[in-house]
C-alpha atoms as a PDB file:
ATOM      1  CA  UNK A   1     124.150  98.160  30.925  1.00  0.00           C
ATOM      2  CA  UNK A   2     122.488  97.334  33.888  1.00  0.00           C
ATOM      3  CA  UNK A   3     123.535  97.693  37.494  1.00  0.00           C
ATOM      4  CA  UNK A   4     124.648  94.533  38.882  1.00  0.00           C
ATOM      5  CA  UNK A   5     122.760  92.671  41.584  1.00  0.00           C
ATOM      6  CA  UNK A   6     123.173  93.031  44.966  1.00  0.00           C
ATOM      7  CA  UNK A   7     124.920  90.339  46.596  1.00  0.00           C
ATOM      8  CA  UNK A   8     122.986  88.172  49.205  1.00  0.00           C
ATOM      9  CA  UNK A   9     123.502  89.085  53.025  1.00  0.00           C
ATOM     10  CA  UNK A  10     126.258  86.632  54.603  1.00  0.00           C
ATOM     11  CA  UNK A  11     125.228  84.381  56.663  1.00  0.00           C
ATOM     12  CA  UNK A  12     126.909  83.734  59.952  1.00  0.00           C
ATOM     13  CA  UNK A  13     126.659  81.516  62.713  1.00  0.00           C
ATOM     14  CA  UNK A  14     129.473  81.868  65.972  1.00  0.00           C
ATOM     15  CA  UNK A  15     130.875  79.200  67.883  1.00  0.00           C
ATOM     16  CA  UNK A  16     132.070  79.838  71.552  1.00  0.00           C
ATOM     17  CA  UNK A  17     134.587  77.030  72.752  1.00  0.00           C
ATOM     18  CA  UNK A  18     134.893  77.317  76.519  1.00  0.00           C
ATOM     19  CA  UNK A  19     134.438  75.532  79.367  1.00  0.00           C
ATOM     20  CA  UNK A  20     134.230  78.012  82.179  1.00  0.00           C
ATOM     21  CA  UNK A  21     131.388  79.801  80.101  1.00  0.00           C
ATOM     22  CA  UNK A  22     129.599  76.682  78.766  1.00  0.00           C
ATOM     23  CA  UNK A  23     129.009  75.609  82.398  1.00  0.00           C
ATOM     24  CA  UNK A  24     127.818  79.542  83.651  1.00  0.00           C
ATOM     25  CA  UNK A  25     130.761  80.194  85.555  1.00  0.00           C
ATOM     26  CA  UNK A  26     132.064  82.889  83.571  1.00  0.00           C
ATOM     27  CA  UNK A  27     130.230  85.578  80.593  1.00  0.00           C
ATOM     28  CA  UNK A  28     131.190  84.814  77.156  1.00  0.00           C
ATOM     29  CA  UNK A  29     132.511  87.998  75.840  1.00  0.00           C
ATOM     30  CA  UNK A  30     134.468  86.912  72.959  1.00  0.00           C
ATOM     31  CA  UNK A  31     131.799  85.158  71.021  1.00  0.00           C
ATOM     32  CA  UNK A  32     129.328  88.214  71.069  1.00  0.00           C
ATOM     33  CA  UNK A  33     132.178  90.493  70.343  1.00  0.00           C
ATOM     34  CA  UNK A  34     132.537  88.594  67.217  1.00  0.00           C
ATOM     35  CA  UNK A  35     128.819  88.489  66.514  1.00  0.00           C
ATOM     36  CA  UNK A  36     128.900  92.250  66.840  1.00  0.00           C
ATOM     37  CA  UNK A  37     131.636  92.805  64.431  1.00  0.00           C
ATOM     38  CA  UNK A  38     130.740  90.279  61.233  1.00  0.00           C
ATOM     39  CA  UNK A  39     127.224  92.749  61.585  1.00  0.00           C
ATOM     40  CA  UNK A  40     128.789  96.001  61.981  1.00  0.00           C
ATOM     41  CA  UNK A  41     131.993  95.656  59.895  1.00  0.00           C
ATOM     42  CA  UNK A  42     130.619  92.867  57.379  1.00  0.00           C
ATOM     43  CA  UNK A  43     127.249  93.504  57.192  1.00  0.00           C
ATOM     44  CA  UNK A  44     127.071  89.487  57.757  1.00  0.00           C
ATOM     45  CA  UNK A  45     123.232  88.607  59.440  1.00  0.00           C
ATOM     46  CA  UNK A  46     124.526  86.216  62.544  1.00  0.00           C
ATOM     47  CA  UNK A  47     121.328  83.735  62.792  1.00  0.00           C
ATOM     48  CA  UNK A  48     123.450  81.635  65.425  1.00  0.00           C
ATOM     49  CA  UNK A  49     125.582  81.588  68.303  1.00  0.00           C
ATOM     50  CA  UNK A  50     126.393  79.112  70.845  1.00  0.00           C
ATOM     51  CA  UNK A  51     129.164  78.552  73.713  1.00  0.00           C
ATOM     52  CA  UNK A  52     129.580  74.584  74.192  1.00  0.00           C
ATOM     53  CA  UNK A  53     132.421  73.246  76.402  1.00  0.00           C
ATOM     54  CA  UNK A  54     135.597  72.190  74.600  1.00  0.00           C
ATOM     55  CA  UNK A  55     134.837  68.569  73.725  1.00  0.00           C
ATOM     56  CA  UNK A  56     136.114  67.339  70.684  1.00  0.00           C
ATOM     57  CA  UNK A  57     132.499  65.735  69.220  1.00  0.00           C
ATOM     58  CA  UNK A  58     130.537  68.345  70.496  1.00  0.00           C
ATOM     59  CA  UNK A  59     132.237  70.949  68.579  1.00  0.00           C
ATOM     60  CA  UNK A  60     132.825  68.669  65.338  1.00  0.00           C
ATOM     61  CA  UNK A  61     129.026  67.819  65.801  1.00  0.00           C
ATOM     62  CA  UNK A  62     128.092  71.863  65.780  1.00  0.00           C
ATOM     63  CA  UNK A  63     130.488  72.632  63.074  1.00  0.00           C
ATOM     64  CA  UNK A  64     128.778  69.647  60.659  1.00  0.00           C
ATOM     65  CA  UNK A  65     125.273  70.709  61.372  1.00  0.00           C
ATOM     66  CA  UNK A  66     126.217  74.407  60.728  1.00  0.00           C
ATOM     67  CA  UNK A  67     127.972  73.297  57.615  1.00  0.00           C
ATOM     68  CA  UNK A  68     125.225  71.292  56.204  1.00  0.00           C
ATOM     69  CA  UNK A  69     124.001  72.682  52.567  1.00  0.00           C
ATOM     70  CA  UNK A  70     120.319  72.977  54.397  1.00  0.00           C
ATOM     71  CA  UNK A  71     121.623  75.399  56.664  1.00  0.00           C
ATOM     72  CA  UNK A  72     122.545  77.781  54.143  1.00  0.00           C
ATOM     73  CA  UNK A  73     125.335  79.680  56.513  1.00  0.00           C
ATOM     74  CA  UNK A  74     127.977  81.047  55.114  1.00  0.00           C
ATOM     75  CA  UNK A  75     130.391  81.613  57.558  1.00  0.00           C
ATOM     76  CA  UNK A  76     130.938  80.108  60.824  1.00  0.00           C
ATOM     77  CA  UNK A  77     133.526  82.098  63.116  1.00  0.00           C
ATOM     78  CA  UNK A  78     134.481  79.833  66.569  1.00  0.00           C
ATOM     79  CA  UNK A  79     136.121  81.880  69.511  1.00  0.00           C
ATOM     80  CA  UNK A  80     138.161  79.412  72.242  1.00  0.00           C
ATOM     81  CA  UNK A  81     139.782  76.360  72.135  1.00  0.00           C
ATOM     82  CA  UNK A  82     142.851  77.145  69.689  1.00  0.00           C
ATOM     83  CA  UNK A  83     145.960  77.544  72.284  1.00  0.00           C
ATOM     84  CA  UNK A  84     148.212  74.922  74.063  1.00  0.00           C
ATOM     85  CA  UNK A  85     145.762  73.329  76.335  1.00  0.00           C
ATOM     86  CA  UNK A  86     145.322  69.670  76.347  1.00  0.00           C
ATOM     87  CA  UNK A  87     141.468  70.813  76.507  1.00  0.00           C
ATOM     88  CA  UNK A  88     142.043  73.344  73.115  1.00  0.00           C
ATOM     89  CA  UNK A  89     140.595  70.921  70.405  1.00  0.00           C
ATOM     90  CA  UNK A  90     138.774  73.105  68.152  1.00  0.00           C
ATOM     91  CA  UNK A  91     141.423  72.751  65.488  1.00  0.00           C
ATOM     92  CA  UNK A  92     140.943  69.193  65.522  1.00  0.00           C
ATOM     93  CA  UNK A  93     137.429  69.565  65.584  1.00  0.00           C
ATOM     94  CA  UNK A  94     136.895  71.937  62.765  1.00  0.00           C
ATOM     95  CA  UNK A  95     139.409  69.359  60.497  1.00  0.00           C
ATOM     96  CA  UNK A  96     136.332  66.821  60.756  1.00  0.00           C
ATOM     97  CA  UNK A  97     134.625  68.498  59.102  1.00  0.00           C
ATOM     98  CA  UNK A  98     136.583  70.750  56.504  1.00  0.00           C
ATOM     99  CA  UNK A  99     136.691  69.041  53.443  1.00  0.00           C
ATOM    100  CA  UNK A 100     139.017  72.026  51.966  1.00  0.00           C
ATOM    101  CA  UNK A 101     141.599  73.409  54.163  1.00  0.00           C
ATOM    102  CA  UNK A 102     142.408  77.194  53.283  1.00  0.00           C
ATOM    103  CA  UNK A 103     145.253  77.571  56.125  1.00  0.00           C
ATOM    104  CA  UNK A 104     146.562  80.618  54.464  1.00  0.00           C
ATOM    105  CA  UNK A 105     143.590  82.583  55.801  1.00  0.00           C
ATOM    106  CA  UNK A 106     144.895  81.965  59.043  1.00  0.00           C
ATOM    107  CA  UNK A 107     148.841  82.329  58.302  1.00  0.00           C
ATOM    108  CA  UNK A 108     147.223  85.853  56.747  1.00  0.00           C
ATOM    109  CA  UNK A 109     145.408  86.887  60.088  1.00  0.00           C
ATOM    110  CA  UNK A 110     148.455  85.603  62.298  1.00  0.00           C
ATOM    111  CA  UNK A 111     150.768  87.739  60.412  1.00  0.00           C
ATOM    112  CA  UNK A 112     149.013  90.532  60.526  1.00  0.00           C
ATOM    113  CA  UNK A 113     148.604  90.568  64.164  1.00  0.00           C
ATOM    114  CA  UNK A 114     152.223  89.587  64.466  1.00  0.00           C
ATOM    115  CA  UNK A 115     152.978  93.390  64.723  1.00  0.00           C
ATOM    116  CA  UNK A 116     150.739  94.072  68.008  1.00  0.00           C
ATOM    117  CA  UNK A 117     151.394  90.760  69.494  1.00  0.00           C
ATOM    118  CA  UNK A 118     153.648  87.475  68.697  1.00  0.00           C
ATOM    119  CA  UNK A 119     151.461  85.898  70.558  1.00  0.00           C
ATOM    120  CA  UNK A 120     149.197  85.822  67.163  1.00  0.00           C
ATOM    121  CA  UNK A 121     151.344  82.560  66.506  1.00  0.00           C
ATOM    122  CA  UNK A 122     150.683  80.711  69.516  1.00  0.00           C
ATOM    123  CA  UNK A 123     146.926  80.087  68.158  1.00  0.00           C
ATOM    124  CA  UNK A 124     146.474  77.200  66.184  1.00  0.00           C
ATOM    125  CA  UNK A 125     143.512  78.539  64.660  1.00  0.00           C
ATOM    126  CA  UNK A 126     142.276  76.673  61.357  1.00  0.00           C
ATOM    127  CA  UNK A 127     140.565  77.342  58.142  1.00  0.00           C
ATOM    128  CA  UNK A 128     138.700  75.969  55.264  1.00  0.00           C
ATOM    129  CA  UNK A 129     135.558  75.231  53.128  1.00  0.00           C
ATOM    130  CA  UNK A 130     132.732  72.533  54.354  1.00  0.00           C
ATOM    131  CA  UNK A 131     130.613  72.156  51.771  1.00  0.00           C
ATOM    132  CA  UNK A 132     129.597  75.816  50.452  1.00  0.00           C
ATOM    133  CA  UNK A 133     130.588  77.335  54.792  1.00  0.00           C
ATOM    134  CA  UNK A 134     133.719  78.725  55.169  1.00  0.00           C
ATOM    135  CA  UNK A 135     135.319  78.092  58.905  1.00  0.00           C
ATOM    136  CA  UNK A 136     137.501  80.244  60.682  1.00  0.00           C
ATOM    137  CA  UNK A 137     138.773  78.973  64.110  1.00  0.00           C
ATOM    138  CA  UNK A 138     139.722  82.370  66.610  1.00  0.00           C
ATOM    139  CA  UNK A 139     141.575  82.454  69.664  1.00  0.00           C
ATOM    140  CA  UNK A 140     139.480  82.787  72.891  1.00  0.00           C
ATOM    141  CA  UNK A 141     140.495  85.994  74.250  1.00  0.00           C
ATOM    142  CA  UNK A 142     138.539  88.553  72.786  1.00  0.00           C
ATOM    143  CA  UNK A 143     141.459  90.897  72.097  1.00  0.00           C
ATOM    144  CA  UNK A 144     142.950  87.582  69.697  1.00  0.00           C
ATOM    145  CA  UNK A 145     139.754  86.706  67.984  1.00  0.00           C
ATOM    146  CA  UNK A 146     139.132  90.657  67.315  1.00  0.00           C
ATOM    147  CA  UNK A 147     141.990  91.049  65.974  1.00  0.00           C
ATOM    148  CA  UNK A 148     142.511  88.073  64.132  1.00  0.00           C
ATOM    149  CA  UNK A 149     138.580  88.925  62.415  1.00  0.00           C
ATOM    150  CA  UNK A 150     139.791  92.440  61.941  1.00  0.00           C
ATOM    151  CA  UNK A 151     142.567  91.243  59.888  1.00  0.00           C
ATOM    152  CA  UNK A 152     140.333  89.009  57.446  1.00  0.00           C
ATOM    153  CA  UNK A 153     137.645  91.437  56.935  1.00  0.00           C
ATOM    154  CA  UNK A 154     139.464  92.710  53.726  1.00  0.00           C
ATOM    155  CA  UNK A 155     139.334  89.086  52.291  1.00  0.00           C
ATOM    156  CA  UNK A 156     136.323  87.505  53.441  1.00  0.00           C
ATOM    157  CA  UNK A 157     133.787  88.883  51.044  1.00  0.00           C
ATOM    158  CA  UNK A 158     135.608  87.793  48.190  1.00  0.00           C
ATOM    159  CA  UNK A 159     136.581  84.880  49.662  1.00  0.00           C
ATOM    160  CA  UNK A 160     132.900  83.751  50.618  1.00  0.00           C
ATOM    161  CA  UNK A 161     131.509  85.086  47.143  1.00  0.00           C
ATOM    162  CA  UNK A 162     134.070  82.508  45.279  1.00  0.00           C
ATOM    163  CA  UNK A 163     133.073  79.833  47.746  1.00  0.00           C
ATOM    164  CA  UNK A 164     129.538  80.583  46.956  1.00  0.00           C
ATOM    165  CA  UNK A 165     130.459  80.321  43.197  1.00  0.00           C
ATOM    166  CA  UNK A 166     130.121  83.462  41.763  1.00  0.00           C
ATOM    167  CA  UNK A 167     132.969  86.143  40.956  1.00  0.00           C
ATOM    168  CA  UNK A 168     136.304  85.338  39.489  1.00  0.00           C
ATOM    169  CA  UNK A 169     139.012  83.599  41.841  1.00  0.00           C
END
């Protein structure tokens, strides 16, 4: 028998959707908080983050070139832009460019946070596969996106080894 090999680092890249910090008049905090925890509790390798302001083809335009086979990331996390706000258009902007929504990821991280807040369900975070990238679409507060990580970090390895095309499903 011989041991099995040992899966390949994930690859992460984290999206910051805000205005006030795109423009310097506030510190993202959420977006490196994220960054911080795919290393620490996922042992993911984050080769990119960037904050842009919430505009629908900027952010569709990140997620697709993030997404693209050639940029062999595995997982792209986005922070911001997931609320009420006529400006919170990540949703919309992530749908561009999923070609295979996985909502249940999210329904999984809102109900899990349900307990600590109900305020879990006012995100409108979304999820899904773009080409071989899974997306996952955070609240903006860095409490929310914590938390909602925190509660997907039991899934996501499988979940990105199947989407990579190995392991059972």
């Amino acid at each position: 028998m011989t041991a099995a090999q040992p899966h390949p680092a994930i690859r992460a890249a984290v999206l910051t959707a805000s205005d006030r910090c795109a423009r310097g008049e506030s510190t993202d905090i959420s977006g490196p908080a994220i960054a911080e925890m795919l290393r620490t509790r996922l042992g993911a390798q984050v080769i990119a983050t960037l904050c842009l302001l919430d505009d629908l083809e900027a952010l569709a335009a990140q997620f697709a070139a993030w997404s693209r086979p050639d940029a062999k990331i595995d997982l792209i996390v986005s922070t911001g832009g997931t609320g009420l706000s006529p400006r919170d258009v990540t949703p919309e902007a992530a749908m561009r460019v999923i070609d295979r929504p996985h909502q249940s990821l999210m329904e999984l991280a809102r109900m899990r946070c349900y307990s600590t807040t109900p305020k879990a369900y006012l995100s409108r975070g979304v999820s899904g596969a773009a080409n071989q990238t899974l997306i996952l679409t955070l609240p903006g507060s860095p409490q929310g996106a914590c938390d909602q990580l925190e509660a997907l970090l039991d899934v996501l390895p499988h979940a990105l080894e199947v989407l990579r095309g190995g392991g059972p499903h």
